[in-house]
N, C-alpha and C. Protein backbone atom coordinates (compact mmCIF):
# COMPACT_ATOMS: atom_id res chain seq x y z
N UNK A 1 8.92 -17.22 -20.56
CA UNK A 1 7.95 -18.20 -20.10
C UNK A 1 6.80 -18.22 -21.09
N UNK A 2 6.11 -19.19 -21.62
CA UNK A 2 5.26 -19.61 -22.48
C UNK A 2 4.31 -19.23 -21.62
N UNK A 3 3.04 -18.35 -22.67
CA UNK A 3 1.95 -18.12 -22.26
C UNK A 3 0.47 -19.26 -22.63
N UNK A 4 0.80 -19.84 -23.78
CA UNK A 4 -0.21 -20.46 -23.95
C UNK A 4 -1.00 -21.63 -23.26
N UNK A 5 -1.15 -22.38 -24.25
CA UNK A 5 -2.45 -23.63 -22.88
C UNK A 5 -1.67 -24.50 -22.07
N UNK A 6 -0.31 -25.03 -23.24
CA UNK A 6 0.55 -25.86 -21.93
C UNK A 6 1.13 -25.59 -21.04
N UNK A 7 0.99 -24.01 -20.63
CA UNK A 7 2.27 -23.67 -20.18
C UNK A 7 1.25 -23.29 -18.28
N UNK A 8 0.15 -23.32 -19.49
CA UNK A 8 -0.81 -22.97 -17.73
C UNK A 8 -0.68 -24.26 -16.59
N UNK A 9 -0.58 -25.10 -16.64
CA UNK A 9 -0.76 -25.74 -15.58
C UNK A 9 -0.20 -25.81 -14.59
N UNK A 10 1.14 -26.06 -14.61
CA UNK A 10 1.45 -26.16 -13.66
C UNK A 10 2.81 -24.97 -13.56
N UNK A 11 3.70 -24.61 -14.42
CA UNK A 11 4.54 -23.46 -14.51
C UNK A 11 4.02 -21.74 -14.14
N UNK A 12 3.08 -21.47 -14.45
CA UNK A 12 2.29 -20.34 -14.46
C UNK A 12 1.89 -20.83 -13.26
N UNK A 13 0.96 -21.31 -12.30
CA UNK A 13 0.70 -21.25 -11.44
C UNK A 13 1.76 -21.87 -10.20
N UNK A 14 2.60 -22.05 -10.78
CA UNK A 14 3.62 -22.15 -9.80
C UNK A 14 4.08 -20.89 -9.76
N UNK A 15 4.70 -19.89 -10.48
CA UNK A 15 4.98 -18.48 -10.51
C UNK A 15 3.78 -17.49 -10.04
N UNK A 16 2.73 -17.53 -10.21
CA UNK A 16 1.72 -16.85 -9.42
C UNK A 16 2.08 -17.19 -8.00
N UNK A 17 1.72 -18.46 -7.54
CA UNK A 17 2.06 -18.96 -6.18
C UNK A 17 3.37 -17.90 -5.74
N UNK A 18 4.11 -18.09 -6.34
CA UNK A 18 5.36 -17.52 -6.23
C UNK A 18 4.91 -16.03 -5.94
N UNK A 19 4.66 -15.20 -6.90
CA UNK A 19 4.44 -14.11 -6.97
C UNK A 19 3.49 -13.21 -6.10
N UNK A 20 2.89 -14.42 -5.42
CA UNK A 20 1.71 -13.74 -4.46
C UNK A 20 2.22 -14.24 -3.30
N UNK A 21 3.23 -14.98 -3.07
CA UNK A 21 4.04 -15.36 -1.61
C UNK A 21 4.82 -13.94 -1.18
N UNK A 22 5.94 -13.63 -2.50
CA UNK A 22 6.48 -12.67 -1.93
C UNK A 22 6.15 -11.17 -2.46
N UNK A 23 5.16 -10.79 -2.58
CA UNK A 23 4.55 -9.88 -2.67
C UNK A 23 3.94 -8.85 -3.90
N UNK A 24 4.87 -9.66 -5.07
CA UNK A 24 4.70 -9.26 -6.60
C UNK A 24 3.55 -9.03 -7.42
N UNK A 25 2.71 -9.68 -6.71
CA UNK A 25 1.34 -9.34 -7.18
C UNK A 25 0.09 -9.64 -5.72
N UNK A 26 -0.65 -8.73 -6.08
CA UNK A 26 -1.51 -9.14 -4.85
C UNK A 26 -2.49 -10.11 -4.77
N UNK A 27 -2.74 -10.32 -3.36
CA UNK A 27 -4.25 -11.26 -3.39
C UNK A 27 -5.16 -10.73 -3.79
N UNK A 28 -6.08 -10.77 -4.45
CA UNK A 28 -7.25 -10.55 -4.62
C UNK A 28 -8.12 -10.88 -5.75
N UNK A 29 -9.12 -10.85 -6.07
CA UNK A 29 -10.35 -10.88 -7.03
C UNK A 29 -10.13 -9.84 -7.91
N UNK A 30 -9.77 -10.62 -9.24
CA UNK A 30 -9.58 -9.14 -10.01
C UNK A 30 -10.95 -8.88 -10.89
N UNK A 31 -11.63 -7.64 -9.91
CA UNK A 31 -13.31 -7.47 -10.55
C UNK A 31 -13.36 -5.52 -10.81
N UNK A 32 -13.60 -4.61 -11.83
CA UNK A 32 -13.76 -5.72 -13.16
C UNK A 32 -12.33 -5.99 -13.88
N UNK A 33 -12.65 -6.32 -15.16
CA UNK A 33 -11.43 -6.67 -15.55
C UNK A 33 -11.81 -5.98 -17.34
N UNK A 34 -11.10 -5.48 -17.52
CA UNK A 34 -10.65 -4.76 -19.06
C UNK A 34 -9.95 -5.44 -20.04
N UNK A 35 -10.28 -5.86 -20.91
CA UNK A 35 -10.09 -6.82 -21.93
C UNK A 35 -9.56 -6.59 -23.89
N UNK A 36 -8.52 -6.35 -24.00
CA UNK A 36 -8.53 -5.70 -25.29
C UNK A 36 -7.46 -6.22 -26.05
N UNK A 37 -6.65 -5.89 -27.42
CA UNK A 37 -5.33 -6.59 -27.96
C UNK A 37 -4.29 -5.93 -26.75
N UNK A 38 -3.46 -6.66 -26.99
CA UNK A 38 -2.40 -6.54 -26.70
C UNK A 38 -1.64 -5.33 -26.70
N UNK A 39 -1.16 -4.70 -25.85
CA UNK A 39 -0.57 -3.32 -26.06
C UNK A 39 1.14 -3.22 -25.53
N UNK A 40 1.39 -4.37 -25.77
CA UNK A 40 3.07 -4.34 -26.01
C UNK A 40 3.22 -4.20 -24.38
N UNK A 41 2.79 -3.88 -23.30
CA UNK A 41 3.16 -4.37 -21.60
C UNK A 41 3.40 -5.41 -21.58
N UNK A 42 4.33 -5.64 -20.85
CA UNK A 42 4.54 -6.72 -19.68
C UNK A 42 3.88 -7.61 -19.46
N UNK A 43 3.82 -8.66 -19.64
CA UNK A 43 2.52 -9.15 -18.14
C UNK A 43 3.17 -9.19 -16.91
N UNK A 44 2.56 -9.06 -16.01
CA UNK A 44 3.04 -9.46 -14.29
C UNK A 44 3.28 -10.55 -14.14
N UNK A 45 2.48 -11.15 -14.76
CA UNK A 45 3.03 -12.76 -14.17
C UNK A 45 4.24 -13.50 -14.93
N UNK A 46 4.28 -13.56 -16.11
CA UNK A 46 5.13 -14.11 -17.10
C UNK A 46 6.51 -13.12 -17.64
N UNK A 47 6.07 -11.94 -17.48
CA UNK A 47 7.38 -10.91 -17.88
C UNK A 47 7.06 -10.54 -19.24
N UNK A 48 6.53 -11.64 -19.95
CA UNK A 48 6.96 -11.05 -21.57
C UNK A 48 5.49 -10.44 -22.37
N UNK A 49 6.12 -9.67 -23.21
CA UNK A 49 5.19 -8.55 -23.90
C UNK A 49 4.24 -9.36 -24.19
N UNK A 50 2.37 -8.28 -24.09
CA UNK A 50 1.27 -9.30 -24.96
C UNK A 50 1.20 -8.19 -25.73
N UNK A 51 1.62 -9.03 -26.93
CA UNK A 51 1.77 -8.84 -28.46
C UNK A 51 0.08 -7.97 -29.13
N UNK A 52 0.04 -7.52 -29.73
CA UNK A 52 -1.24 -6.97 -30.37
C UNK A 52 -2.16 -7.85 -30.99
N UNK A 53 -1.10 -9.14 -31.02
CA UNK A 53 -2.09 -10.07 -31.54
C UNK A 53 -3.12 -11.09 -30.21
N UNK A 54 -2.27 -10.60 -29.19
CA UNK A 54 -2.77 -12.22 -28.53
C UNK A 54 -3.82 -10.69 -27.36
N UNK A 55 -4.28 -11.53 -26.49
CA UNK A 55 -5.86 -10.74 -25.67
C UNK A 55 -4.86 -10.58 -24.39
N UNK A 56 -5.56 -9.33 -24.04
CA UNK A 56 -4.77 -8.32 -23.03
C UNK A 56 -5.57 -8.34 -21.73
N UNK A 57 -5.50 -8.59 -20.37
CA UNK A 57 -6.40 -8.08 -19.41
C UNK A 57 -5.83 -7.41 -18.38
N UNK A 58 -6.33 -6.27 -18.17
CA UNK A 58 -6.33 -5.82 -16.91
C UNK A 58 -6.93 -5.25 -16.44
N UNK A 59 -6.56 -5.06 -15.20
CA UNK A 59 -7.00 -4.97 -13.78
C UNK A 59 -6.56 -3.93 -13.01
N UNK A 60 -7.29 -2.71 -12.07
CA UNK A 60 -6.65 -2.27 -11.38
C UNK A 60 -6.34 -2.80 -9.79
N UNK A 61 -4.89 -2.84 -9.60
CA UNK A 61 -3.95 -3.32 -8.49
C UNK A 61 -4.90 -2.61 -6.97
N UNK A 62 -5.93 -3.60 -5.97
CA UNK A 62 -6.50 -3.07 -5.20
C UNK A 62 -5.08 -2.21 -3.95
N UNK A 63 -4.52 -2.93 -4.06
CA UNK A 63 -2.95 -1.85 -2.90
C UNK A 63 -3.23 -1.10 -3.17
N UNK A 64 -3.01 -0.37 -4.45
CA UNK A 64 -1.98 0.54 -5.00
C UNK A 64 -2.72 1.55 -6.04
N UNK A 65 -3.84 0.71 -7.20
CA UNK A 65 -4.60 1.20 -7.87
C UNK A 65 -4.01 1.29 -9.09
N UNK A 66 -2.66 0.83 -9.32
CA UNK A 66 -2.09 1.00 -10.70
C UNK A 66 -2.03 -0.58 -11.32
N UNK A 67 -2.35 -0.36 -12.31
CA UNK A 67 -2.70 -1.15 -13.65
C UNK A 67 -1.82 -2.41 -13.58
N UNK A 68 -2.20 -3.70 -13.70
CA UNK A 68 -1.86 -4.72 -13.86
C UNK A 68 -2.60 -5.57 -15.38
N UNK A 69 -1.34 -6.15 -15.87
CA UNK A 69 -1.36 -6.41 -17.44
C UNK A 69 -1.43 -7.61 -17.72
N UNK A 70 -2.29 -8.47 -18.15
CA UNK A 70 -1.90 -10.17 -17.97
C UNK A 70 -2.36 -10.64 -19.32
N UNK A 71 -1.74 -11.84 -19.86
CA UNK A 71 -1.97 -12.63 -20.55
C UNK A 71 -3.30 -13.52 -20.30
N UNK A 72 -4.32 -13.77 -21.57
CA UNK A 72 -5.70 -14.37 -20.76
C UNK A 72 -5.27 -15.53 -19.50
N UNK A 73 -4.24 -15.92 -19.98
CA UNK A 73 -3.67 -17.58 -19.75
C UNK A 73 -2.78 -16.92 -18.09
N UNK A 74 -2.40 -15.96 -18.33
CA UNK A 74 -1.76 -15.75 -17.09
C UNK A 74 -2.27 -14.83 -15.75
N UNK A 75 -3.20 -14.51 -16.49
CA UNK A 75 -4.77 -14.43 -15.49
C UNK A 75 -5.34 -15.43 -15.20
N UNK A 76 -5.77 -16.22 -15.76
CA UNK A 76 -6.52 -17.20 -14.97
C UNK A 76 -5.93 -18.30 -14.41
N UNK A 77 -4.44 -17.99 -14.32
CA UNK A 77 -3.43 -18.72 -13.00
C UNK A 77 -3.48 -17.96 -12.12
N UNK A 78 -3.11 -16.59 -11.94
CA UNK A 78 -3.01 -15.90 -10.96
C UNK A 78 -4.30 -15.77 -10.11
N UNK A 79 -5.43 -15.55 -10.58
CA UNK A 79 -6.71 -16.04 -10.31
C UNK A 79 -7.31 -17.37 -9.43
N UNK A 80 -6.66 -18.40 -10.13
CA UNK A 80 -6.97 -19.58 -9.68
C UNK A 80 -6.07 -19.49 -8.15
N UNK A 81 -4.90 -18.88 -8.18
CA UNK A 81 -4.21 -18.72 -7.05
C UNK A 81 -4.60 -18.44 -5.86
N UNK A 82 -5.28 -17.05 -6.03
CA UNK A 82 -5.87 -16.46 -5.24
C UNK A 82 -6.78 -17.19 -4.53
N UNK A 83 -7.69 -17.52 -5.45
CA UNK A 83 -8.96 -18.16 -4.97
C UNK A 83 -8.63 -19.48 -4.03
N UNK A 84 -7.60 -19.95 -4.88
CA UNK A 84 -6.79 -21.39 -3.92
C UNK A 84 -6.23 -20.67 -2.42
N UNK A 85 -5.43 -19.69 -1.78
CA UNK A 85 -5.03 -19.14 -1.18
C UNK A 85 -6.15 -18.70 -0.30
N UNK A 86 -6.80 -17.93 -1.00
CA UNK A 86 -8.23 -17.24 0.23
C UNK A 86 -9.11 -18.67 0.66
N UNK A 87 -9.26 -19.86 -0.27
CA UNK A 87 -10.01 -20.95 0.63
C UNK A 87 -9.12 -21.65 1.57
N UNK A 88 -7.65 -21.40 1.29
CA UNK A 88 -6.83 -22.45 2.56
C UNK A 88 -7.03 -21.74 3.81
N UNK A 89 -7.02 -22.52 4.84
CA UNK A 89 -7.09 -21.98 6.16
C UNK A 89 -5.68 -21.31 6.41
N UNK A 90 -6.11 -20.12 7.12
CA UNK A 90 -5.66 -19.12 7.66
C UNK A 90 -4.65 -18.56 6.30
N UNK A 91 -5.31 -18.75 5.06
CA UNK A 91 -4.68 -18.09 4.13
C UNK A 91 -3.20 -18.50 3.17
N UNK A 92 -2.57 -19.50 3.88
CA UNK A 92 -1.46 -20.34 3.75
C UNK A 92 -1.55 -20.76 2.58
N UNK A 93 -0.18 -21.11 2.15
CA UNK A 93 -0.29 -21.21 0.19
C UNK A 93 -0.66 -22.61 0.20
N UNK A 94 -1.79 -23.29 -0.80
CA UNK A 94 -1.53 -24.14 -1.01
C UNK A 94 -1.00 -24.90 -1.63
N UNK A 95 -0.52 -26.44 -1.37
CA UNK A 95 0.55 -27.06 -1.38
C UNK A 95 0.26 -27.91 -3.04
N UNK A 96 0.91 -27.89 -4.14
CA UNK A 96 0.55 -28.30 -5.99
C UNK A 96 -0.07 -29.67 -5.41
């Protein structure tokens, strides 16, 4: 899955949606957030490695407390998710 600018709109936040329906990543506000190159992880949201070249963020996982790895671009879908999710009533995903 493409991380960059086109890929945010609507693919990436369809997979967040996804990913925070069935439980793959959690709801929440990711505060603070750690910012550095790329260290060859995963991202959570997209699957594929952030490279040393491209910007790294993470976050610790409020569940659980272990480290979550995102692409800038695939943070601020998963993000936007959330925030879309905690304003719908009674929490319900909202609808693209």
């Amino acid at each position: 899955m493409p991380c960059g600018p086109p890929a945010f709109n609507d693919e990436l936040r369809e997979s967040a949606r996804t990913r925070i329906g069935d439980g793959r990543l959690p709801l929440m506000s990711a505060h603070p957030v750690i910012t550095g190159y790329g260290s060859g992880a995963a991202c959570h949201l997209s699957g594929q490695p952030i490279e040393p070249h491209q910007v790294e963020h993470e976050v610790s996982n409020a569940r659980d407390g272990r480290s979550l790895s995102f692409h800038v671009t695939c943070h601020a879908a998963w993000q936007l998710e959330c925030r879309a999710r905690a304003s719908a009533p009674n929490g319900a995903p909202p609808h693209p």
